[in-house]
Protein backbone atom coordinates (compact mmCIF):
# COMPACT_ATOMS: atom_id res chain seq x y z
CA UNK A 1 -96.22 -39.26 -2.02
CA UNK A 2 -93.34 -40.63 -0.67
CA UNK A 3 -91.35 -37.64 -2.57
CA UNK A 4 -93.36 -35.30 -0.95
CA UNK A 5 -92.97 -36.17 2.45
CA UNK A 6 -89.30 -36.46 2.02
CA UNK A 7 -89.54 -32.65 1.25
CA UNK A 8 -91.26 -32.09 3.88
CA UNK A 9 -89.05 -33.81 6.17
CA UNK A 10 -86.31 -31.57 5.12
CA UNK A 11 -88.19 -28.00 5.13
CA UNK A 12 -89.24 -29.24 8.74
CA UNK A 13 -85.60 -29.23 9.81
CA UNK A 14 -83.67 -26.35 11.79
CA UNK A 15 -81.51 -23.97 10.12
CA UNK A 16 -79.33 -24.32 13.94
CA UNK A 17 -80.35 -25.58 17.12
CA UNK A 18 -78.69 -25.34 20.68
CA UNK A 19 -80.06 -25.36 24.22
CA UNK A 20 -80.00 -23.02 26.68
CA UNK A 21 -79.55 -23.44 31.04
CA UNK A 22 -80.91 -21.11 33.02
CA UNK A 23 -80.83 -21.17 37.04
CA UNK A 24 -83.21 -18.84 38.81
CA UNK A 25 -84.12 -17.51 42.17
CA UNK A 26 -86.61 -20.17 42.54
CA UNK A 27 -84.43 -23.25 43.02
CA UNK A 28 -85.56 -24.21 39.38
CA UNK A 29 -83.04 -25.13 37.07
CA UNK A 30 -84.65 -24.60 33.25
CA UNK A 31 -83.44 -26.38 30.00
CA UNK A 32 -84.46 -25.06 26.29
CA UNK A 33 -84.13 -25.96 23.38
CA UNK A 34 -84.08 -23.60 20.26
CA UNK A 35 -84.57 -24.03 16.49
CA UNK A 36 -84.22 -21.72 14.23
CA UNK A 37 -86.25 -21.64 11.01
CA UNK A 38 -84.55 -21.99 7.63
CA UNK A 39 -85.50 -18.93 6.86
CA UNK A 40 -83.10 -17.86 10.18
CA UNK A 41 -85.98 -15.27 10.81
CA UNK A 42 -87.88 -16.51 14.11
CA UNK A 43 -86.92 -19.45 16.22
CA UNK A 44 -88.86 -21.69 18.62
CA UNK A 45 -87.96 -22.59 22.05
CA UNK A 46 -89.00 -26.25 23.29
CA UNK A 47 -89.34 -26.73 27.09
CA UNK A 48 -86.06 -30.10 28.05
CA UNK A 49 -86.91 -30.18 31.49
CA UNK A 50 -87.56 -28.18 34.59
CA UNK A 51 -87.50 -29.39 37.90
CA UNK A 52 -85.66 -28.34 41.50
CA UNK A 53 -81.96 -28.38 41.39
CA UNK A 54 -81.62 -27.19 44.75
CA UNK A 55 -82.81 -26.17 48.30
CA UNK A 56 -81.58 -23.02 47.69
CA UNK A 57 -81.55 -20.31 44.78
CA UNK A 58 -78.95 -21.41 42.06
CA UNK A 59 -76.18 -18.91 42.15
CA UNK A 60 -73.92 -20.70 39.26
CA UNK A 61 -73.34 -23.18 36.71
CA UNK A 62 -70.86 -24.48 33.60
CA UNK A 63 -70.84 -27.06 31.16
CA UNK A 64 -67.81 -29.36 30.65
CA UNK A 65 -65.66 -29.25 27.09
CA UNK A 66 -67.73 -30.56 24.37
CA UNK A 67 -66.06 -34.24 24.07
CA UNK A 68 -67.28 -35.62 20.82
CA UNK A 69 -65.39 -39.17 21.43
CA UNK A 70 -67.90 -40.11 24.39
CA UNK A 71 -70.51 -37.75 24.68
CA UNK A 72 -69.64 -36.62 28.07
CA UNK A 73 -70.52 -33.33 29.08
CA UNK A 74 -71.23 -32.66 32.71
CA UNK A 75 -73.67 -30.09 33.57
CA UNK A 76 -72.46 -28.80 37.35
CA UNK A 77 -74.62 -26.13 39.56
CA UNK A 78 -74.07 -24.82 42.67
CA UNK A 79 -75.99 -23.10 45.38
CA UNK A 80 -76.19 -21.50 49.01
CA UNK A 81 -77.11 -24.96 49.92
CA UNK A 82 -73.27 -25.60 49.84
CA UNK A 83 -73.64 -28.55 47.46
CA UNK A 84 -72.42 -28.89 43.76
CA UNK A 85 -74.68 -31.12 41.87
CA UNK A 86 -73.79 -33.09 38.59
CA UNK A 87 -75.69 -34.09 35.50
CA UNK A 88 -74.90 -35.56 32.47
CA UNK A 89 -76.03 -33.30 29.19
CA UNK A 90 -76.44 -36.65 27.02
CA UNK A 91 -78.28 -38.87 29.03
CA UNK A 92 -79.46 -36.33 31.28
CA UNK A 93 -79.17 -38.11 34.46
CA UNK A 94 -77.85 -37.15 38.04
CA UNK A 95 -74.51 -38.31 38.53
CA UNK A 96 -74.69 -36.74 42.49
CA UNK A 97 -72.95 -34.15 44.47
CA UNK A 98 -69.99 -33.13 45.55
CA UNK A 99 -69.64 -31.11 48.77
CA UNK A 100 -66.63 -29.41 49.44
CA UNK A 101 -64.89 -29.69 52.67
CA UNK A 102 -64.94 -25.95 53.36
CA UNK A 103 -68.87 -26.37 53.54
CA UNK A 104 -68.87 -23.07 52.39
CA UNK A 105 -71.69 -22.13 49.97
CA UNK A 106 -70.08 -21.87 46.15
CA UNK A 107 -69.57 -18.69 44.13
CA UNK A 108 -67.95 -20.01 40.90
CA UNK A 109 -68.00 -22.85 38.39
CA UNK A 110 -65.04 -23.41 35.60
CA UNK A 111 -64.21 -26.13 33.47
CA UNK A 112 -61.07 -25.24 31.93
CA UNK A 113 -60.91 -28.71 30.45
CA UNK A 114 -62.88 -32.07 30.55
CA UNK A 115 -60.50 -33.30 33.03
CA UNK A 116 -60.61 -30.66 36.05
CA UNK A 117 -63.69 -28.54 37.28
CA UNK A 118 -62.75 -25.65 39.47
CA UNK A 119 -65.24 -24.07 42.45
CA UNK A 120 -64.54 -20.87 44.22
CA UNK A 121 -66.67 -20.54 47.44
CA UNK A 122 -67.49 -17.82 50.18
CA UNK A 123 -64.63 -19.08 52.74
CA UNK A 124 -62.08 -18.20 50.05
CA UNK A 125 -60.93 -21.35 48.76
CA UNK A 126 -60.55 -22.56 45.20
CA UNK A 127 -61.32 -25.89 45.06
CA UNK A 128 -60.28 -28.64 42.34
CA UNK A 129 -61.78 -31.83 41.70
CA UNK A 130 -60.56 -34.05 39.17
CA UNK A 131 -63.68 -35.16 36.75
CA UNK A 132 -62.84 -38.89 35.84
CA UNK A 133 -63.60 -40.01 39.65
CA UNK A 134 -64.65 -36.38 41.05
CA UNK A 135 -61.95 -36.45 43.90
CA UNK A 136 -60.53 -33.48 45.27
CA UNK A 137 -57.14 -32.75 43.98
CA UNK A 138 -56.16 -29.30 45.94
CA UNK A 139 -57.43 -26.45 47.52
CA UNK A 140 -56.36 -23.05 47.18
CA UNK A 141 -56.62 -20.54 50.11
CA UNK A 142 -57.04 -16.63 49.48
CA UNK A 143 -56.09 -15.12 52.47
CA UNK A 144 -58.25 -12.78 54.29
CA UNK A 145 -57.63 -9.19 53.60
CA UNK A 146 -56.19 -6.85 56.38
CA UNK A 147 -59.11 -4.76 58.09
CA UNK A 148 -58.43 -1.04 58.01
CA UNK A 149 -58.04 1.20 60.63
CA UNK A 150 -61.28 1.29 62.75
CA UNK A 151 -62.96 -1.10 61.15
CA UNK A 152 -64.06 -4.35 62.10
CA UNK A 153 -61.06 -7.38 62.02
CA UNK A 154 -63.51 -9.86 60.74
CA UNK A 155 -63.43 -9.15 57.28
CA UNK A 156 -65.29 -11.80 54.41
CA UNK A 157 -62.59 -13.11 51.99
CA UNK A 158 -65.02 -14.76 49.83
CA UNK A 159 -64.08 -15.13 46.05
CA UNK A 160 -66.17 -13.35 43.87
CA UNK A 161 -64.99 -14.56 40.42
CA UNK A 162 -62.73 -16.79 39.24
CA UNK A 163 -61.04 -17.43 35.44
CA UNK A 164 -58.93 -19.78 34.33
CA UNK A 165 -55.96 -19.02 31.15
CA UNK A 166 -57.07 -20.52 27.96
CA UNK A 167 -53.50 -22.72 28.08
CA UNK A 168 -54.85 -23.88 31.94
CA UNK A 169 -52.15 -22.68 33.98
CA UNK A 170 -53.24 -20.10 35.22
CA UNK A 171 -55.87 -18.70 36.92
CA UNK A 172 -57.03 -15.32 38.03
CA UNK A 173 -59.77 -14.47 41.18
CA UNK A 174 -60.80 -11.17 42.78
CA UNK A 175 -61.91 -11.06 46.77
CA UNK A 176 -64.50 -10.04 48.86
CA UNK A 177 -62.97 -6.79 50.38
CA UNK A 178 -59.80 -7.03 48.29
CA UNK A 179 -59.01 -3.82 45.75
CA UNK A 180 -56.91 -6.79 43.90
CA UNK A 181 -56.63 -9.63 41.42
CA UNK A 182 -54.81 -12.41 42.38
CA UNK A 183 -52.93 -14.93 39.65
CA UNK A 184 -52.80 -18.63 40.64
CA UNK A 185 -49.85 -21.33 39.50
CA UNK A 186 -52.41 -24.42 38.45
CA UNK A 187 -49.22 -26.47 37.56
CA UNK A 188 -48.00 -25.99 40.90
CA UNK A 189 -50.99 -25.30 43.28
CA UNK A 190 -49.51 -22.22 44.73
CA UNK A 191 -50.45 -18.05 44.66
CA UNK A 192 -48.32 -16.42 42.02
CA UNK A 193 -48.61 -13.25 42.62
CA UNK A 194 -51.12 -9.89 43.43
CA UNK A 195 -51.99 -6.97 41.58
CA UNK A 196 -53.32 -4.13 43.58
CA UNK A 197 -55.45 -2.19 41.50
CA UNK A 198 -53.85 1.15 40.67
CA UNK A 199 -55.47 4.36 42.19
CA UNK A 200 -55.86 5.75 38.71
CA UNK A 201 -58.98 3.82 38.26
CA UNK A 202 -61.51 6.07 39.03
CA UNK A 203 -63.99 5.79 41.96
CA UNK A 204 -67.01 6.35 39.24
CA UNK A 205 -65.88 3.11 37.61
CA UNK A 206 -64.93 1.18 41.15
CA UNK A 207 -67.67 1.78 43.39
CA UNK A 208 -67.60 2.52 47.31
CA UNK A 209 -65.90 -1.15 48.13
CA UNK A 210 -63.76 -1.10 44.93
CA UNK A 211 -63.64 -4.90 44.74
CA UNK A 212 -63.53 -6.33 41.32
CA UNK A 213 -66.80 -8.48 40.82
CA UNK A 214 -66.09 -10.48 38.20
CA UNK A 215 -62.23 -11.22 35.91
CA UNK A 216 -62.37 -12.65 32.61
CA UNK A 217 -59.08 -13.41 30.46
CA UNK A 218 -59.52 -11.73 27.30
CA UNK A 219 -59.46 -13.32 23.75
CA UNK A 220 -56.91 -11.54 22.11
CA UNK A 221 -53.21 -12.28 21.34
CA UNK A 222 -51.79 -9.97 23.26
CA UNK A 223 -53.21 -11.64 26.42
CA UNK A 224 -54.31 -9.42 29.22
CA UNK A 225 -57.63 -10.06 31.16
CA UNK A 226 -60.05 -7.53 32.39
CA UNK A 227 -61.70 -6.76 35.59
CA UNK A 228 -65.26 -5.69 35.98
CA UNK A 229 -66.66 -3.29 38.98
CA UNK A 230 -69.62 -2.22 39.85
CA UNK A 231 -69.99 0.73 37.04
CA UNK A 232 -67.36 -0.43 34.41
CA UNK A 233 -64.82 -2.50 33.10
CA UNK A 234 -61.07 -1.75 33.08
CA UNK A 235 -58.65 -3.87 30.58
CA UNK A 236 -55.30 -4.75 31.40
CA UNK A 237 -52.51 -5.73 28.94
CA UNK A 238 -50.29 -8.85 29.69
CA UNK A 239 -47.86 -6.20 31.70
CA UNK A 240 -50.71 -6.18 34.62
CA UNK A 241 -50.82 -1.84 32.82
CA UNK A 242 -54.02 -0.25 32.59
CA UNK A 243 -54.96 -0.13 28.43
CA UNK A 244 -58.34 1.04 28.46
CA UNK A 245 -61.64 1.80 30.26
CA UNK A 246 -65.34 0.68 29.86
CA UNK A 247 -68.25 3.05 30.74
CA UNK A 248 -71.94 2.81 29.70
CA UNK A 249 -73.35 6.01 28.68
CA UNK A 250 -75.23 6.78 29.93
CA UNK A 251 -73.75 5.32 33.16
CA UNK A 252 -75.20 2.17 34.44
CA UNK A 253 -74.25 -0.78 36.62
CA UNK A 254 -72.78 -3.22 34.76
CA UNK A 255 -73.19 -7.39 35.81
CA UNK A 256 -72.06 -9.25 32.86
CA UNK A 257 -68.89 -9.37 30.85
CA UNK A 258 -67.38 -11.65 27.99
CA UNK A 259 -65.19 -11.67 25.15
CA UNK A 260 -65.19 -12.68 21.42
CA UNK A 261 -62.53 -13.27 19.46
CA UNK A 262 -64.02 -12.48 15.34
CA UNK A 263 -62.20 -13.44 12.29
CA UNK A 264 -62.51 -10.65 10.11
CA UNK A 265 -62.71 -10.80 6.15
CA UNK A 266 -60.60 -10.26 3.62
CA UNK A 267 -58.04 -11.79 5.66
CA UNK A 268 -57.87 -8.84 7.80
CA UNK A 269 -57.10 -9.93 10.94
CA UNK A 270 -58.64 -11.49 14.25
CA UNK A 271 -60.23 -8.18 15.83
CA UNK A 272 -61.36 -8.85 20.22
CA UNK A 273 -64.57 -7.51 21.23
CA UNK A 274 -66.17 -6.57 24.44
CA UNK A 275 -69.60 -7.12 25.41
CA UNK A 276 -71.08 -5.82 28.32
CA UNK A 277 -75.13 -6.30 29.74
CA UNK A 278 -76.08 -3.46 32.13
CA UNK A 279 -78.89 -2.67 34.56
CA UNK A 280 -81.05 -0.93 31.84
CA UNK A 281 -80.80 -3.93 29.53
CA UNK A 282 -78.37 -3.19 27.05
CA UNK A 283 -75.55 -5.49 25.47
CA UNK A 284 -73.34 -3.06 24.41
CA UNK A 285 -70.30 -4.18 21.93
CA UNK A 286 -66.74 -2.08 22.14
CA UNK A 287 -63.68 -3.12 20.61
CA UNK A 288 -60.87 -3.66 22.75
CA UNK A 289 -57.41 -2.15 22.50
CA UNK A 290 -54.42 -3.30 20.36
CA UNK A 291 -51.51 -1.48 21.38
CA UNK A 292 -49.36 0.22 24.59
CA UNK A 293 -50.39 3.71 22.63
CA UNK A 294 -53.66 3.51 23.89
CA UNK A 295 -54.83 6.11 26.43
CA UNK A 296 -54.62 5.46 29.87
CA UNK A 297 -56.43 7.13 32.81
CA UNK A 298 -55.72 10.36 33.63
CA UNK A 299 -53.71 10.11 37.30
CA UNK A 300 -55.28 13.52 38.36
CA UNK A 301 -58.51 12.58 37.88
CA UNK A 302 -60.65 11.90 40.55
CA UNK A 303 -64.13 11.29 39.23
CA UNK A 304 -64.23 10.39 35.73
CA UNK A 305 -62.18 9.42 32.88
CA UNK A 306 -61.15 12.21 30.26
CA UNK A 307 -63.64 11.29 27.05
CA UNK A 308 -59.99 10.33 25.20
CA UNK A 309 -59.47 7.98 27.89
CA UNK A 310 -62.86 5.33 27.29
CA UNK A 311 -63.53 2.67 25.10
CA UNK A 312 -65.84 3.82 22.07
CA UNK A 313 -69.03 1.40 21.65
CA UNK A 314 -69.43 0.39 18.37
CA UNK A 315 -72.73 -1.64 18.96
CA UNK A 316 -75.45 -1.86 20.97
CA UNK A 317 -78.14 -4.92 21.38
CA UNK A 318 -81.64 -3.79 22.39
CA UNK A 319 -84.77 -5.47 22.46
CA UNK A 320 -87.93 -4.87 20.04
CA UNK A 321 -90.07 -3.26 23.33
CA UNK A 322 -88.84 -0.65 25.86
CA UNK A 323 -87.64 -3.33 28.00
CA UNK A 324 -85.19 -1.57 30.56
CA UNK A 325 -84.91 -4.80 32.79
CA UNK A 326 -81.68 -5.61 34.16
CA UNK A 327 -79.45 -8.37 32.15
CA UNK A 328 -78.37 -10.53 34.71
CA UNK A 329 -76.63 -13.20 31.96
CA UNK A 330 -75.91 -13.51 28.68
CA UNK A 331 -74.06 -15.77 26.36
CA UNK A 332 -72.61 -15.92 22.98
CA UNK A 333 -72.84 -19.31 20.59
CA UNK A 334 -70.88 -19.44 17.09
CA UNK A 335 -73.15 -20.25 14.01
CA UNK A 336 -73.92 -23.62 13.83
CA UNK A 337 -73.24 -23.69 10.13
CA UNK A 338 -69.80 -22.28 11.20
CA UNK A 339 -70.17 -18.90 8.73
CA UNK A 340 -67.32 -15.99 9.96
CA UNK A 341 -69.39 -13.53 11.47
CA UNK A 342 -72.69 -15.29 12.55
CA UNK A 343 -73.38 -15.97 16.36
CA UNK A 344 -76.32 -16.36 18.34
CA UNK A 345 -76.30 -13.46 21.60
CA UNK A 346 -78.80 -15.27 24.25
CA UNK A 347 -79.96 -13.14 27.56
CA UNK A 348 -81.75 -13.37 30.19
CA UNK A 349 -83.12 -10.55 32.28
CA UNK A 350 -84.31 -9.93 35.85
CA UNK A 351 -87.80 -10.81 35.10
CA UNK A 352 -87.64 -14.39 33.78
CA UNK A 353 -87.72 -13.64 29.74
CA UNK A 354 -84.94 -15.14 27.54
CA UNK A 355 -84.01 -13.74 24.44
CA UNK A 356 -81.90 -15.06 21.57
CA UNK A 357 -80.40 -12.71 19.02
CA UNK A 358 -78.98 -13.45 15.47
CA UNK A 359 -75.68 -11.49 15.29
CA UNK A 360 -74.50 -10.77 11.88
CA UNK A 361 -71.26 -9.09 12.10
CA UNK A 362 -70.72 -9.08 7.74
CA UNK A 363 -74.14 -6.70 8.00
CA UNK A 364 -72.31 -4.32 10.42
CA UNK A 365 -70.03 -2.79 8.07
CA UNK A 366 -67.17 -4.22 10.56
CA UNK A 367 -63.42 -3.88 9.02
CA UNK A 368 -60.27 -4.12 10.61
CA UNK A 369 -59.40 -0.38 9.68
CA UNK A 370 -62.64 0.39 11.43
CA UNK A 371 -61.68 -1.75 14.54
CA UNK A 372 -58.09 -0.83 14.59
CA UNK A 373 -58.39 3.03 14.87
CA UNK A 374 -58.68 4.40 18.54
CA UNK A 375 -60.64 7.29 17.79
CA UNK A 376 -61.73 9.65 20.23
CA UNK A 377 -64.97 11.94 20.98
CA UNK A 378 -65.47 14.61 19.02
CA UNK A 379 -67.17 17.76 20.40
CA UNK A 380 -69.71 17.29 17.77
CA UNK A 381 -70.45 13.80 18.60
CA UNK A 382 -74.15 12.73 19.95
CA UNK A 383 -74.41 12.30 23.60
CA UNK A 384 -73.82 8.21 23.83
CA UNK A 385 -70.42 8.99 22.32
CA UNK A 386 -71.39 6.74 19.48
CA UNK A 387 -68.25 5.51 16.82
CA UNK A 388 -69.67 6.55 13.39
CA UNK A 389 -70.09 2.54 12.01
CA UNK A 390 -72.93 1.14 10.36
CA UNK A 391 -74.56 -1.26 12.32
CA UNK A 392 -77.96 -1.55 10.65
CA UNK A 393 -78.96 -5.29 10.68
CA UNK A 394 -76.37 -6.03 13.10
CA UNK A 395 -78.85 -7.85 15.38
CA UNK A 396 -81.94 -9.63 14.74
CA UNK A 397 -84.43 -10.80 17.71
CA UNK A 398 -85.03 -14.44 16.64
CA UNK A 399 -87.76 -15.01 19.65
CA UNK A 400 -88.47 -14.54 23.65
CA UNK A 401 -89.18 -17.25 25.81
CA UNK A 402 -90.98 -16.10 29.52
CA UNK A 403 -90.10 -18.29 31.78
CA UNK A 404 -92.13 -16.53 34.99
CA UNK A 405 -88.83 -16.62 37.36
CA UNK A 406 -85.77 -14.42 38.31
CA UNK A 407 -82.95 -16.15 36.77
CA UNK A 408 -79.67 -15.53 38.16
CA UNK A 409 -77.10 -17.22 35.63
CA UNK A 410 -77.50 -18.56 32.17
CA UNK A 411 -74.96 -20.77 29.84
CA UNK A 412 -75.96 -22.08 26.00
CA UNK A 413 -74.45 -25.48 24.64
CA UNK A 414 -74.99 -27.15 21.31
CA UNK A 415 -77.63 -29.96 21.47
CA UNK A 416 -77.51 -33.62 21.12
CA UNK A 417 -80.86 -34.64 19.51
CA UNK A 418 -80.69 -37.98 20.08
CA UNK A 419 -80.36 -37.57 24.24
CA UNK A 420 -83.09 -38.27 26.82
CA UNK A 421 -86.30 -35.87 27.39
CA UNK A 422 -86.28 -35.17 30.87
CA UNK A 423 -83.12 -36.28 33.78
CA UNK A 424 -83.61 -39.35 35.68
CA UNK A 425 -81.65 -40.45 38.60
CA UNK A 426 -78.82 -43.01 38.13
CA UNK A 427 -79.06 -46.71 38.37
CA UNK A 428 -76.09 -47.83 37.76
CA UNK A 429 -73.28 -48.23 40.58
CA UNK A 430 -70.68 -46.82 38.84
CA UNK A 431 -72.56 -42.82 38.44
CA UNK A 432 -72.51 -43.19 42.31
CA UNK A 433 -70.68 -40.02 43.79
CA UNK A 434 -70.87 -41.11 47.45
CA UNK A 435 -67.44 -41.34 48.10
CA UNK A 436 -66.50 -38.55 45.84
CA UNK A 437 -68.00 -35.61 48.36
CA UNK A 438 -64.61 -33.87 49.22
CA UNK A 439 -63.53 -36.69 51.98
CA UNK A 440 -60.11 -35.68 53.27
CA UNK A 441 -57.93 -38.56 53.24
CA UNK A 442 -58.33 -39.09 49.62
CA UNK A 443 -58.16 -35.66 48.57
CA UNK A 444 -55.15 -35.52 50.41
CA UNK A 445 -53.13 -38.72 48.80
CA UNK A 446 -54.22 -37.66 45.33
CA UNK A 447 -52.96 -33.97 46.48
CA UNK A 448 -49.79 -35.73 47.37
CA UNK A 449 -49.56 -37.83 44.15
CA UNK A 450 -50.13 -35.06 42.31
CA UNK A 451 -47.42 -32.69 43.94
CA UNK A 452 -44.79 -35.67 43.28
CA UNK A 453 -45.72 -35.87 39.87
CA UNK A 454 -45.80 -31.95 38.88
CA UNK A 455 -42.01 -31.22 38.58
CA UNK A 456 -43.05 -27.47 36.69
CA UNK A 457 -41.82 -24.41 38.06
CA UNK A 458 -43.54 -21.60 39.53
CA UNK A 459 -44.46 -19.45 36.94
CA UNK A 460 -43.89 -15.63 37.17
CA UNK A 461 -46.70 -13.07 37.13
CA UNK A 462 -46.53 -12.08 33.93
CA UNK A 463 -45.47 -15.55 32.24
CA UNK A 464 -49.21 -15.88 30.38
CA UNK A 465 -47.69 -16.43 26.95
């Protein structure tokens, strides 16, 4: 007997489990967790907790560094409400709040380490806290953009987005009202330059305000980052030059963009993907350019790119029913048995549901002579402009959790199985945040310790090697 239920025991556990944060329109913050079978067929979603983060709809979040030595990672959200709000992923308990002293409702969350957390708000300040005592280090001002001629002189300069370099020196935001990205010096707290978007990028891919909405770094490399608009996604090399283009087809909005970096087999390579999630709920997967020969935009071209000019999916992620809700998040967790190839693709749509994808890139016929050649249209090409790979198997639905709200932002993290069941507020003195809610006069002698101590120089715009 005692055999058997040993066997049992182990059939009973999960091939790979992780959790998954969502915030929603609602105020409700939601935590899952997910198990997938052995069989790595179906996987079932188990409710962490649920309960009112804010007073106001949650309009970001991030998760701190996984830091195996202590166990510390640090759930932060932020609202409308103008308050950032801590919890501790482990013990899952509410270390408090921080409140910035721009009092300026937050638009972006980064930990670009374990040490430093990084909030962009709607006054256009980046702020940075420090997270062993959550003071305020510095804050960085964008300045508002010029108004043009006839229009009003009270323009927003929120920040939209914000990304900080994998190395964490730099950073990179895009404006309210600004038609460019701006690079930030982290070791020296000061702008290091501005890249106005070039005119080649065309207004189909742009939108009416051209204002990049979000900037991510990409994986490769080469460096580079890329910006995305309101209809597309343009990558830049680590020149600041336009390398390629992103457009759905057919053409949708687009509000999510990330970056993979895959090892390939054989050793072949490292190849950088693109994945996109659009307004008629797609994930679509392109490969991202490797060299200066890539096309650029055509400079006469007013509309739309040239076909030889655009990115050529190779992928695209679709759910089992004609589900054309828009993807408001997504996220993208390596294997837990750490197998090249194998990720987990969750997302989260407009109407509450959550879906988690097995992503099998060995199935998709995937080779770096496949990734490596730009091809371009052909005439005799289907409609979508399709790159003739297999993909079948590619992407497996694992399961779909409805939660019943309108989430607005979504992150995964692996799971600690032996931490709490539901958050609980602290009672010890020392997870007090009180004096840790952006007061000036300490912000401003760590700001000063910190200055005396940083002895870097500036770096130049293009210095992201």
């Amino acid at each position: 007997m005692a055999g058997k239920r040993k066997r049992d025991a182990a059939d009973s556990v999960p091939a790979a489990s992780f959790q998954v944060i969502a915030g929603s329109y609602d105020r409700v913050l939601h935590g899952l967790r997910v198990a997938v079978d052995s069989s790595q067929v179906t996987c079932t979603f188990t409710p962490l907790f649920l309960f009112a983060a804010h007073a106001a709809s949650i309009r970001c979040l991030a998760v701190s560094p996984d830091d195996a030595a202590s166990r510390r990672r640090v759930l932060a959200t932020a609202s409308p409400d103008s308050k950032i709000n801590l919890y501790h992923l482990h013990s899952r308990t509410h270390l408090g709040s921080l409140s910035p002293p721009s009092a300026s409702p937050t638009t972006a969350l980064v930990f670009p380490s374990k040490a430093t957390l990084l909030a962009a708000d709607d006054a256009g300040y980046i702020h940075i806290f420090r997270t062993r005592d959550w003071s305020l280090l510095t804050s960085l001002r964008c300045p508002t953009p010029k108004p043009k001629p006839g229009c009003s002189p009270s323009l927003d300069s929120g920040v939209n987005a914000l990304a900080v370099h994998p190395s964490g020196k730099l950073a990179l935001s895009v404006s309210k009202n600004e038609r460019a990205v701006r690079m930030w010096n982290l070791m020296t707290g000061r702008k290091a330059g501005v890249l106005a978007f070039p005119r080649t990028i065309p207004r189909l891919i742009t939108g009416v305000s051209g204002e990049g909405i979000k900037v991510v770094w990409r994986a490769g490399k080469d460096g580079g980052y890329a910006v995305m608009f309101e209809r597309g996604v343009v990558l830049f090399g680590a020149d600041s030059e336009v390398k390629s283009t992103i457009i759905a087809s057919p053409l949708s909005k687009v509000h999510q963009l990330k970056f993979l970096q895959l090892e390939l087999e054989q050793d072949a390579g490292v190849e950088e993907l693109c994945f996109i999630a659009t307004e008629d709920g797609r994930v679509i997967v392109y490969p991202s350019p490797q060299s200066d020969s890539d096309a650029e935009p055509d400079s006469s071209s007013t509309s739309t790119p040239k076909d030889d000019t655009k990115a050529i999916p190779i992928a695209t992620v679709l759910p089992p029913t004609p589900d054309k809700s828009r993807i408001k998040d997504f996220d993208i967790l390596p294997h837990t048995s750490g197998d090249k190839g194998k990720y987990f693709l969750t997302t989260a749509n407009s109407e509450g549901i959550i879906r988690v994808y097995a992503l099998d890139f060995t199935k998709a016929a995937l080779n770096g002579e496949a990734l490596g050649k730009r091809q371009k249209i052909d005439k005799d090409a289907d409609k979508d402009g399709v790159a003739p790979i297999a993909t079948d198997g590619f992407a497996h639905m694992l399961g779909e959790y409805n939660t019943s709200r309108r989430i607005t932002c979504l992150t995964t993290a692996e799971i600690d199985e032996s931490a709490a069941s539901s958050f609980r507020e602290p009672d010890e003195p020392e997870n007090d945040t009180s004096d840790s809610n952006g007061d000036s006069d300490s912000s401003s002698e760590d700001n000063d310790s910190e200055k005396e101590g940083e002895q870097e120089e500036e770096e130049e715009w293009g210095g992201i090697e």
